[in-house]
Protein backbone atom coordinates (compact mmCIF):
# COMPACT_ATOMS: atom_id res chain seq x y z
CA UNK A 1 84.32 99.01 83.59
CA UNK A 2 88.14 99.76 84.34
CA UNK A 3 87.53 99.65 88.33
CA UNK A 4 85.66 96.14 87.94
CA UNK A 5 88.56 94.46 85.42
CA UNK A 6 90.74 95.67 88.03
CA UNK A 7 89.28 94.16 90.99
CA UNK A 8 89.17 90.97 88.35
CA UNK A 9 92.64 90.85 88.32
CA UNK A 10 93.53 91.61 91.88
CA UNK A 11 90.77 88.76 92.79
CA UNK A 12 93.18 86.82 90.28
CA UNK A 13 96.75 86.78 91.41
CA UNK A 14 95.66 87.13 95.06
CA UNK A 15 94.07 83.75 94.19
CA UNK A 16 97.41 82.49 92.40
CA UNK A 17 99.59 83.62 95.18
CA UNK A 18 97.48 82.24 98.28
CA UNK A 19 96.94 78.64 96.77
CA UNK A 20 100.25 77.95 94.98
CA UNK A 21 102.57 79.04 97.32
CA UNK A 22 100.46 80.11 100.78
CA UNK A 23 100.54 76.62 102.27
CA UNK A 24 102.49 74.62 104.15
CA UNK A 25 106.04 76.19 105.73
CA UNK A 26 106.02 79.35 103.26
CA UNK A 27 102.43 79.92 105.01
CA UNK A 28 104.34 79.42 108.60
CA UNK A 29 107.13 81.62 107.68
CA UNK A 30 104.98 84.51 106.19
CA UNK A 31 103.27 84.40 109.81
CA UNK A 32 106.46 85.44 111.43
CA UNK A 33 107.47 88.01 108.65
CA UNK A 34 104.42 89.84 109.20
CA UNK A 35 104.41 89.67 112.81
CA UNK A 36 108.28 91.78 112.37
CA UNK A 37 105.71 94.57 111.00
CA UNK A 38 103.51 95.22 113.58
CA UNK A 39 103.22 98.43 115.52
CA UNK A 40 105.37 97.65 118.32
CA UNK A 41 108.37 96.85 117.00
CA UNK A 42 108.52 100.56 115.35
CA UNK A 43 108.17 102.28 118.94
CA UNK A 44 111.28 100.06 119.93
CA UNK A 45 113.05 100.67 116.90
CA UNK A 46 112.18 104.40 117.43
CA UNK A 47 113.54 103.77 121.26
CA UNK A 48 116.74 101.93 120.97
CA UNK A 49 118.02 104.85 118.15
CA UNK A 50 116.17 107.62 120.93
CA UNK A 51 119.00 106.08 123.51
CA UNK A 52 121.57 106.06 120.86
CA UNK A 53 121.50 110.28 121.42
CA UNK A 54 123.36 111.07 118.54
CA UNK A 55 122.38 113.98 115.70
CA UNK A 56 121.51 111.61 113.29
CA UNK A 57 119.46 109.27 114.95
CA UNK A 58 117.25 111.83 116.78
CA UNK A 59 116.80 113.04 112.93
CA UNK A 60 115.97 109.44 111.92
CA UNK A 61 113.34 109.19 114.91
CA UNK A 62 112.05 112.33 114.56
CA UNK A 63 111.33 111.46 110.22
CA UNK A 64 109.79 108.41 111.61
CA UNK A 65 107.42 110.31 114.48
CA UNK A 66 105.93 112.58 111.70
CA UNK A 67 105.94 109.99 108.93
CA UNK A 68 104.15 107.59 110.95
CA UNK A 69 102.00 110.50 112.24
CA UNK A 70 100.86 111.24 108.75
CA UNK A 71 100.09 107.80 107.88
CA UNK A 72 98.37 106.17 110.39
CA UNK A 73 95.15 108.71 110.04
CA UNK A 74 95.28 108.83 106.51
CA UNK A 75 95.35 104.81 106.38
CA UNK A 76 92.66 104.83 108.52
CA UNK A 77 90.54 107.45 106.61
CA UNK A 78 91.08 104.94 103.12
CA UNK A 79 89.98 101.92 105.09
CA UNK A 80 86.93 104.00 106.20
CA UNK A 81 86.42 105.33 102.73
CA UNK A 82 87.15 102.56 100.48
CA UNK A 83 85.82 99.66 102.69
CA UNK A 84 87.02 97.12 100.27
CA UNK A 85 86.21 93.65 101.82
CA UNK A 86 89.21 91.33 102.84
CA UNK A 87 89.86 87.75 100.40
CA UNK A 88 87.54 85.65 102.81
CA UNK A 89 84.63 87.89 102.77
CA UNK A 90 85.07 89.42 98.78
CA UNK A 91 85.79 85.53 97.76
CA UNK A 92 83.34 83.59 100.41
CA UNK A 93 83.17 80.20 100.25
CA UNK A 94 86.28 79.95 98.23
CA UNK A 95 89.36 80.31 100.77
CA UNK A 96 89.73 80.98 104.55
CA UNK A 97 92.27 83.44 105.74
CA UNK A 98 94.78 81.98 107.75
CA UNK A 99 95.33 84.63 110.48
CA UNK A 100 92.41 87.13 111.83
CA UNK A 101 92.83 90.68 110.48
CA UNK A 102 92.98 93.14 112.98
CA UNK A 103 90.19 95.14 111.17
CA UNK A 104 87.51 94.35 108.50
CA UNK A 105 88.61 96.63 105.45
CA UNK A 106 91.33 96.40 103.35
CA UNK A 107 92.38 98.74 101.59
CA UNK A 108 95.35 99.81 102.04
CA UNK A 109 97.25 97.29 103.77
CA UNK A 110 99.02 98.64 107.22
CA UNK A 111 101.74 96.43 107.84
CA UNK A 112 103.26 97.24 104.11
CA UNK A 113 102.28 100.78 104.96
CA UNK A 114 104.10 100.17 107.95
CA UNK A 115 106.95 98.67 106.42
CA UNK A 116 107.39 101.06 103.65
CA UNK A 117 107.78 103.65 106.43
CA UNK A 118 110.93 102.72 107.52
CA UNK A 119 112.00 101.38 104.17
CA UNK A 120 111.76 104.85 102.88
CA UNK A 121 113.27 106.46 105.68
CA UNK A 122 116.10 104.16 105.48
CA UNK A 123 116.37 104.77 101.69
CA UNK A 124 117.36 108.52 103.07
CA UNK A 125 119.46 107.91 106.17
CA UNK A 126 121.17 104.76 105.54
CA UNK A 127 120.60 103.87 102.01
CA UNK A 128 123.38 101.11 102.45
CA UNK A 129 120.64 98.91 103.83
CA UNK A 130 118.26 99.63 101.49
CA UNK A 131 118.36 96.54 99.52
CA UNK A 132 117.66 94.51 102.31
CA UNK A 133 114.83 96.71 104.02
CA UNK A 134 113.36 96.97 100.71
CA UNK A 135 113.44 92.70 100.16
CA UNK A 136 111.87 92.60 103.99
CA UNK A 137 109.38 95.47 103.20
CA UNK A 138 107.91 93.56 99.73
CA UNK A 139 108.24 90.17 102.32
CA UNK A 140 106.06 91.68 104.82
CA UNK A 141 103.39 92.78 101.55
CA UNK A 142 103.65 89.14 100.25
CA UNK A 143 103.17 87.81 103.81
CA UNK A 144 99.54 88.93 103.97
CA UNK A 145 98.50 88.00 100.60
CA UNK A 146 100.08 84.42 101.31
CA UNK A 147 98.07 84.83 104.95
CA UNK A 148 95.21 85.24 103.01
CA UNK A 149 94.12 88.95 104.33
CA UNK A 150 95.34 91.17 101.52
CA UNK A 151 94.67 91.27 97.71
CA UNK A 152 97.71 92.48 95.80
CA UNK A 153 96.11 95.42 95.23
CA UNK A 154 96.12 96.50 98.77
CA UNK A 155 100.03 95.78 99.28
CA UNK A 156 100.64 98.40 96.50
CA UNK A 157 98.41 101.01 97.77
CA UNK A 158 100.39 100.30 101.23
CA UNK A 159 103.65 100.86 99.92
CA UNK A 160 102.12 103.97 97.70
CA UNK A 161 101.15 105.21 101.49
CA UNK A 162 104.08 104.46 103.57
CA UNK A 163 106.91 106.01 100.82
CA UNK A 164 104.27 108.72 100.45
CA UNK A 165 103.86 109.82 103.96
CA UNK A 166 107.80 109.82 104.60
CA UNK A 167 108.53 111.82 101.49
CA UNK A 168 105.67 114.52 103.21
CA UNK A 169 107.52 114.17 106.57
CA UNK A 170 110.69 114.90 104.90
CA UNK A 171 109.44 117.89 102.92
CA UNK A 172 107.93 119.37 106.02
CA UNK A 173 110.77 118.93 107.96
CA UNK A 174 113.26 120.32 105.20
């Protein structure tokens, strides 16, 4: 009963969030903020603070390595095990994503994941940035509702997964 009033509501303000405001140049924009979060632009990240050589950025890298090490299986083992549709298959008929997903699940989201990663190593290196890794991180979540390939549901479970795994990496490497 609980699991199907929440899936109710996360069918809900997906649907509130995708037609009132993903359309038009919000829609364009939320393209380009998601695109910031894709996989690549960690490994340069991770690269440019590599060739930076000091103590504190090899710390910073090395948080990120194990962080992202820790949740890219276990985001791929929920997608496996939950196997929740995406908005254009769960709500067919009724909207059309405006990007292809990478993958057919989605549950968590990756990109937030992603995104919460370095948020939350931030929070612990540099926490003077914080406020404005933490507005790009919740961005990038709102970005994929608004793109029509994430409930809201998923973007929480992402962020759950990305602060997770770098609070894990930290306590390992402590």
């Amino acid at each position: 009963m609980y699991r199907h009033r929440w899936i109710e509501l996360d069918q809900r303000y997906f649907a509130r969030l995708f037609l009132g405001l993903g359309q038009g140049r919000l829609r364009r924009l939320s393209y380009w903020v998601s695109k910031s979060a894709d996989g690549p632009a960690y490994a340069l990240l991770a690269l440019w603070l590599y060739w930076q050589g000091d103590a504190v950025a090899l710390q910073l890298v090395s948080l990120l390595a194990l962080a992202f090490a820790i949740e890219l299986p276990t985001y791929l083992l929920l997608k496996n095990l939950f196997r929740r549709q995406r908005p254009a298959v769960a709500l067919a008929g009724q909207i059309r994503a405006h990007i292809e997903p990478s993958d057919r699940f989605s549950l968590p989201s990756g990109h937030t994941a992603g995104a919460f990663v370095l948020v939350s190593v931030i929070a612990l290196y540099a926490p003077i940035w914080l406020p404005l890794l933490l507005i790009w991180g919740l961005a990038v979540g709102l970005s994929r509702v608004l793109l029509g390939v994430h409930f809201p549901g998923d973007i929480l479970a992402g962020m759950l997964l990305g602060t997770g795994s770098v609070l894990l990496a930290a306590f390992t490497l402590s």
